[in-house]
C-alpha atoms as a PDB file:
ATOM      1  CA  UNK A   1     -20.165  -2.868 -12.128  1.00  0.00           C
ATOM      2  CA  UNK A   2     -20.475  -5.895 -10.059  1.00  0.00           C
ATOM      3  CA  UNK A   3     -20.249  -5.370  -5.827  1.00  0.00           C
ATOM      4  CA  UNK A   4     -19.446  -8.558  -3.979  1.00  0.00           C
ATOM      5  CA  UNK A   5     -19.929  -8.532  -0.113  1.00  0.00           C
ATOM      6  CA  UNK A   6     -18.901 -10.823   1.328  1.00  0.00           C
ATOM      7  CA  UNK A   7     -19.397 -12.396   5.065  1.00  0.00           C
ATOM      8  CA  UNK A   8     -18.135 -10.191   7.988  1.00  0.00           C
ATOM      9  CA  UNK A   9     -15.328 -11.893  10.405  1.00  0.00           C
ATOM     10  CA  UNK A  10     -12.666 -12.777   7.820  1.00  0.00           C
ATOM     11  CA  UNK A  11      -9.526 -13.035   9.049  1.00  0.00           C
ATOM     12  CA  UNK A  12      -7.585 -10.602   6.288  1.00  0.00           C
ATOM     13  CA  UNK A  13      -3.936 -10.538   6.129  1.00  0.00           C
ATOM     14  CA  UNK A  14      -1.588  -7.907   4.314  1.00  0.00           C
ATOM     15  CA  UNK A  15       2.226  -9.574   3.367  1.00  0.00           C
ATOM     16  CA  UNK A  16       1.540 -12.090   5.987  1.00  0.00           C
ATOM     17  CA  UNK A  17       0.365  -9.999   9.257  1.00  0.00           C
ATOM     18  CA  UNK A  18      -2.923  -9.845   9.688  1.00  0.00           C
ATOM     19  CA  UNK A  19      -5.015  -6.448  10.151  1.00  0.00           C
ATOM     20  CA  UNK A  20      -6.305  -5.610  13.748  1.00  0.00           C
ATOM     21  CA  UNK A  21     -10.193  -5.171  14.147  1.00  0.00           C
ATOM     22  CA  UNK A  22     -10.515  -5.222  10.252  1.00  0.00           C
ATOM     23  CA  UNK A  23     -13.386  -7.965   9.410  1.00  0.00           C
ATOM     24  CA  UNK A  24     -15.420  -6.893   6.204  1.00  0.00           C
ATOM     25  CA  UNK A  25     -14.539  -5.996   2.578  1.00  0.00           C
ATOM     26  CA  UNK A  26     -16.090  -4.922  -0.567  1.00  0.00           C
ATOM     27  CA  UNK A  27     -15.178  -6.250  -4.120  1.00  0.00           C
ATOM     28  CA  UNK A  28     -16.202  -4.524  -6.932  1.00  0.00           C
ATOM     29  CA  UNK A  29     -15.350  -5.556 -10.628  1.00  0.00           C
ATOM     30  CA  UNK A  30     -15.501  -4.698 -14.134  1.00  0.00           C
ATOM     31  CA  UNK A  31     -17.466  -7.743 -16.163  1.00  0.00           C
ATOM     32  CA  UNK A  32     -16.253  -6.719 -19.221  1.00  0.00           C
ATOM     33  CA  UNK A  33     -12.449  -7.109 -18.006  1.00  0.00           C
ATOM     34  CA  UNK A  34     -10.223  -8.857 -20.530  1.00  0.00           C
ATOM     35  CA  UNK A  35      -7.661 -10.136 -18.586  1.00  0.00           C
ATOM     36  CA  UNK A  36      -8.535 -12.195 -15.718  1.00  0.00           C
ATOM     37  CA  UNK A  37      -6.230 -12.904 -12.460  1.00  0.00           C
ATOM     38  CA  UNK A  38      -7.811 -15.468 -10.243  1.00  0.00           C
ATOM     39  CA  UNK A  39      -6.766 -15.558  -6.922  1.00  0.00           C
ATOM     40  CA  UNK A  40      -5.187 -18.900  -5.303  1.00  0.00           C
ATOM     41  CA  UNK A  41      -8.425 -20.535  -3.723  1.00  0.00           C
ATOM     42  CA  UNK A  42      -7.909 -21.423  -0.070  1.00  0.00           C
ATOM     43  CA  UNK A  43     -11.748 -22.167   0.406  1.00  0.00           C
ATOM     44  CA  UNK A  44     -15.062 -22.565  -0.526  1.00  0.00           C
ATOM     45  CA  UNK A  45     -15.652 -19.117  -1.838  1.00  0.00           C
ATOM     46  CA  UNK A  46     -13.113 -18.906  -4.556  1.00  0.00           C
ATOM     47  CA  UNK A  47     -13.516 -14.967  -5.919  1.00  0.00           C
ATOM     48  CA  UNK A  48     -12.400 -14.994  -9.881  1.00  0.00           C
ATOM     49  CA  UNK A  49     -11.100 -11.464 -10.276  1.00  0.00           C
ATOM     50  CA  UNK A  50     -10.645  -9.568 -13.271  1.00  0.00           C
ATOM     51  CA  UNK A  51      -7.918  -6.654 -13.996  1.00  0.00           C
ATOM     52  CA  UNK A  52     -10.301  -3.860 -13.045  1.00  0.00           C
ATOM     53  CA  UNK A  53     -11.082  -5.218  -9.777  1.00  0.00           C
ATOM     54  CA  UNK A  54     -11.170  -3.004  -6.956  1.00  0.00           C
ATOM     55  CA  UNK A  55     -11.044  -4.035  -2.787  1.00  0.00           C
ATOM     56  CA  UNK A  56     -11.976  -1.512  -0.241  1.00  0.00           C
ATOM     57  CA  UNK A  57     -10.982  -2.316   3.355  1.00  0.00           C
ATOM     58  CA  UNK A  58     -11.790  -0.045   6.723  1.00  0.00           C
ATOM     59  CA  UNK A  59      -8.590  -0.497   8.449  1.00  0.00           C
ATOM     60  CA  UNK A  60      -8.546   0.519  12.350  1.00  0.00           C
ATOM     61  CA  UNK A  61      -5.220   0.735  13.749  1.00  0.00           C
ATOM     62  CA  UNK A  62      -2.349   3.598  13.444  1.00  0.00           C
ATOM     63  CA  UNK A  63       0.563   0.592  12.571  1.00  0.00           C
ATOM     64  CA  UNK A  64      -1.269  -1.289   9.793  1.00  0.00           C
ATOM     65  CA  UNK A  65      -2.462   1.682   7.814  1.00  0.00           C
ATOM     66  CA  UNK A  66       1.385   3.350   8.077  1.00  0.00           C
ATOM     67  CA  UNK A  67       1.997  -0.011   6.672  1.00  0.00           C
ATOM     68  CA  UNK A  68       0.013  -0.110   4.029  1.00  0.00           C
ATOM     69  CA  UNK A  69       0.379   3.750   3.341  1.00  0.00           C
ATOM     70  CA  UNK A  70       4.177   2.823   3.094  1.00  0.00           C
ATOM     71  CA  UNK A  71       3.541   0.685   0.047  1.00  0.00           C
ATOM     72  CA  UNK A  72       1.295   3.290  -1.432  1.00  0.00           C
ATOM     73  CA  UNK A  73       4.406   6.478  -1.232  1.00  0.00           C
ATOM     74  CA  UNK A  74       6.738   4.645  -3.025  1.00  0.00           C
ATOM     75  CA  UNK A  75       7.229   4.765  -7.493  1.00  0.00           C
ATOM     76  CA  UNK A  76       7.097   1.963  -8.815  1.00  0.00           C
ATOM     77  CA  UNK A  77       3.862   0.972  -6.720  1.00  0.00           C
ATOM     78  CA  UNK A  78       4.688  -1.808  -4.716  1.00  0.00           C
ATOM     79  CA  UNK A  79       1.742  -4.479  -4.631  1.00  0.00           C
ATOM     80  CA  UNK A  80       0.738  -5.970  -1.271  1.00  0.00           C
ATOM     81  CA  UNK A  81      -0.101  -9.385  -1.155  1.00  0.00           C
ATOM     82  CA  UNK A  82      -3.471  -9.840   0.432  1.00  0.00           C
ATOM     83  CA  UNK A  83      -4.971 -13.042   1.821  1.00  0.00           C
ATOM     84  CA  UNK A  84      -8.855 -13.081   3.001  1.00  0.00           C
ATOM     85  CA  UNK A  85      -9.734 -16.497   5.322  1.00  0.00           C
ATOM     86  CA  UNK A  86     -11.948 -18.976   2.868  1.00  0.00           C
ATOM     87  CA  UNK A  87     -11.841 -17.089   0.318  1.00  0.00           C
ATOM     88  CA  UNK A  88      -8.221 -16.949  -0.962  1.00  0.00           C
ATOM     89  CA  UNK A  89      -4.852 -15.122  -1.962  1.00  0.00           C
ATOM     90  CA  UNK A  90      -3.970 -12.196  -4.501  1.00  0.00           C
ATOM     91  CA  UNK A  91      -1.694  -9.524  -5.706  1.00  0.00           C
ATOM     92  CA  UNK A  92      -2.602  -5.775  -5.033  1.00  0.00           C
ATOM     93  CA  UNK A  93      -1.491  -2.186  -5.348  1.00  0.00           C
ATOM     94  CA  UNK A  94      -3.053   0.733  -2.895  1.00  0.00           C
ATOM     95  CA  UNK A  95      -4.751   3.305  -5.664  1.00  0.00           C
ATOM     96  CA  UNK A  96      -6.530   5.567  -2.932  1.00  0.00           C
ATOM     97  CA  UNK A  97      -6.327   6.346   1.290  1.00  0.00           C
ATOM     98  CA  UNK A  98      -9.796   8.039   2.537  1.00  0.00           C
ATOM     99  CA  UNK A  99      -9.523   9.184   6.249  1.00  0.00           C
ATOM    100  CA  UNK A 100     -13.148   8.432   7.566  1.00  0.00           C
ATOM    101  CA  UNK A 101     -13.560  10.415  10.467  1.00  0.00           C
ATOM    102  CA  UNK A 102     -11.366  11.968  13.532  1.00  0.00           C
ATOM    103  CA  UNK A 103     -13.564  14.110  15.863  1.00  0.00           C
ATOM    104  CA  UNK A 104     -16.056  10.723  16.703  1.00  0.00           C
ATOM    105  CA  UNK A 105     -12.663   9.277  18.261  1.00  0.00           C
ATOM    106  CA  UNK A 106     -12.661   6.026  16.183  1.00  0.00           C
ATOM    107  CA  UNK A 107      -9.667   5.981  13.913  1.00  0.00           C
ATOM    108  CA  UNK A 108     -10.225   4.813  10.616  1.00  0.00           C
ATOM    109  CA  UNK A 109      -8.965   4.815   7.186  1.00  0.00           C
ATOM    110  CA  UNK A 110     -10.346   3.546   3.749  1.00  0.00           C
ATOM    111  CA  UNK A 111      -7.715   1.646   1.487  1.00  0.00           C
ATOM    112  CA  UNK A 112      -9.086   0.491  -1.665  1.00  0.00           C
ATOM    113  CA  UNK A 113      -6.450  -1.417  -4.011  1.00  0.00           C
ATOM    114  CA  UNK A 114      -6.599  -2.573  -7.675  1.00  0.00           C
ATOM    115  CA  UNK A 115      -5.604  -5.903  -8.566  1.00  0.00           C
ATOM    116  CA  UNK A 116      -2.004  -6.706  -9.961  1.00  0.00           C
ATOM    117  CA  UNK A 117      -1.810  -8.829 -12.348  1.00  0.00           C
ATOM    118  CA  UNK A 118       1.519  -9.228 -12.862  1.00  0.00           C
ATOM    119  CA  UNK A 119       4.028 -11.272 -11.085  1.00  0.00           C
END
């Protein structure tokens, strides 16, 4: 499988707000995916993704990961549309929410989505 890190201070936006304090990403793919979904290239870094691909974000703030947490309780899955400064635009659904620790006093959550490749 195929990581992709990319550079920190990315503005990243979920359905048009953007996500407080939330700077870095991983991409990880699948380079035997069939099906491939690119995303909409708004910069220099254009990202082809495949079906399989996965996004993990740390999000830091109580409102944005009710938010996204939201879109993740509901059946049907409802797919988020996330945009990432220079690098571009695509479609994903929340598969998993990791709580990463609550005793050090720093709230934060791990979302990691799968790409939707339907419209």
């Amino acid at each position: 499988m195929a990581k992709v890190r990319l550079a920190r201070n990315q503005q990243i936006s979920v359905d048009g707000v953007v996500l407080q304090g939330t700077r870095d990403f991983d991409v990880e793919q699948e380079l035997d995916g069939v099906d491939i979904t690119p995303w909409k290239a708004s910069g220099t870094a254009e990202l082809t993704l495949c079906e399989s691909a996965t996004l993990s974000l740390q999000v830091y703030h109580l409102e944005d990961a009710q938010r996204l947490a939201a879109k993740w309780n509901k059946f049907p899955p409802e797919p988020v549309v996330i945009s990432i400064s220079g690098v571009g635009t695509g479609k994903f659904v929340v598969k998993s929410i990791k709580h990463d620790g609550g005793f050090t006093g720093l709230l934060s959550y791990t979302f990691t989505f799968k790409s939707w490749p339907y419209d």
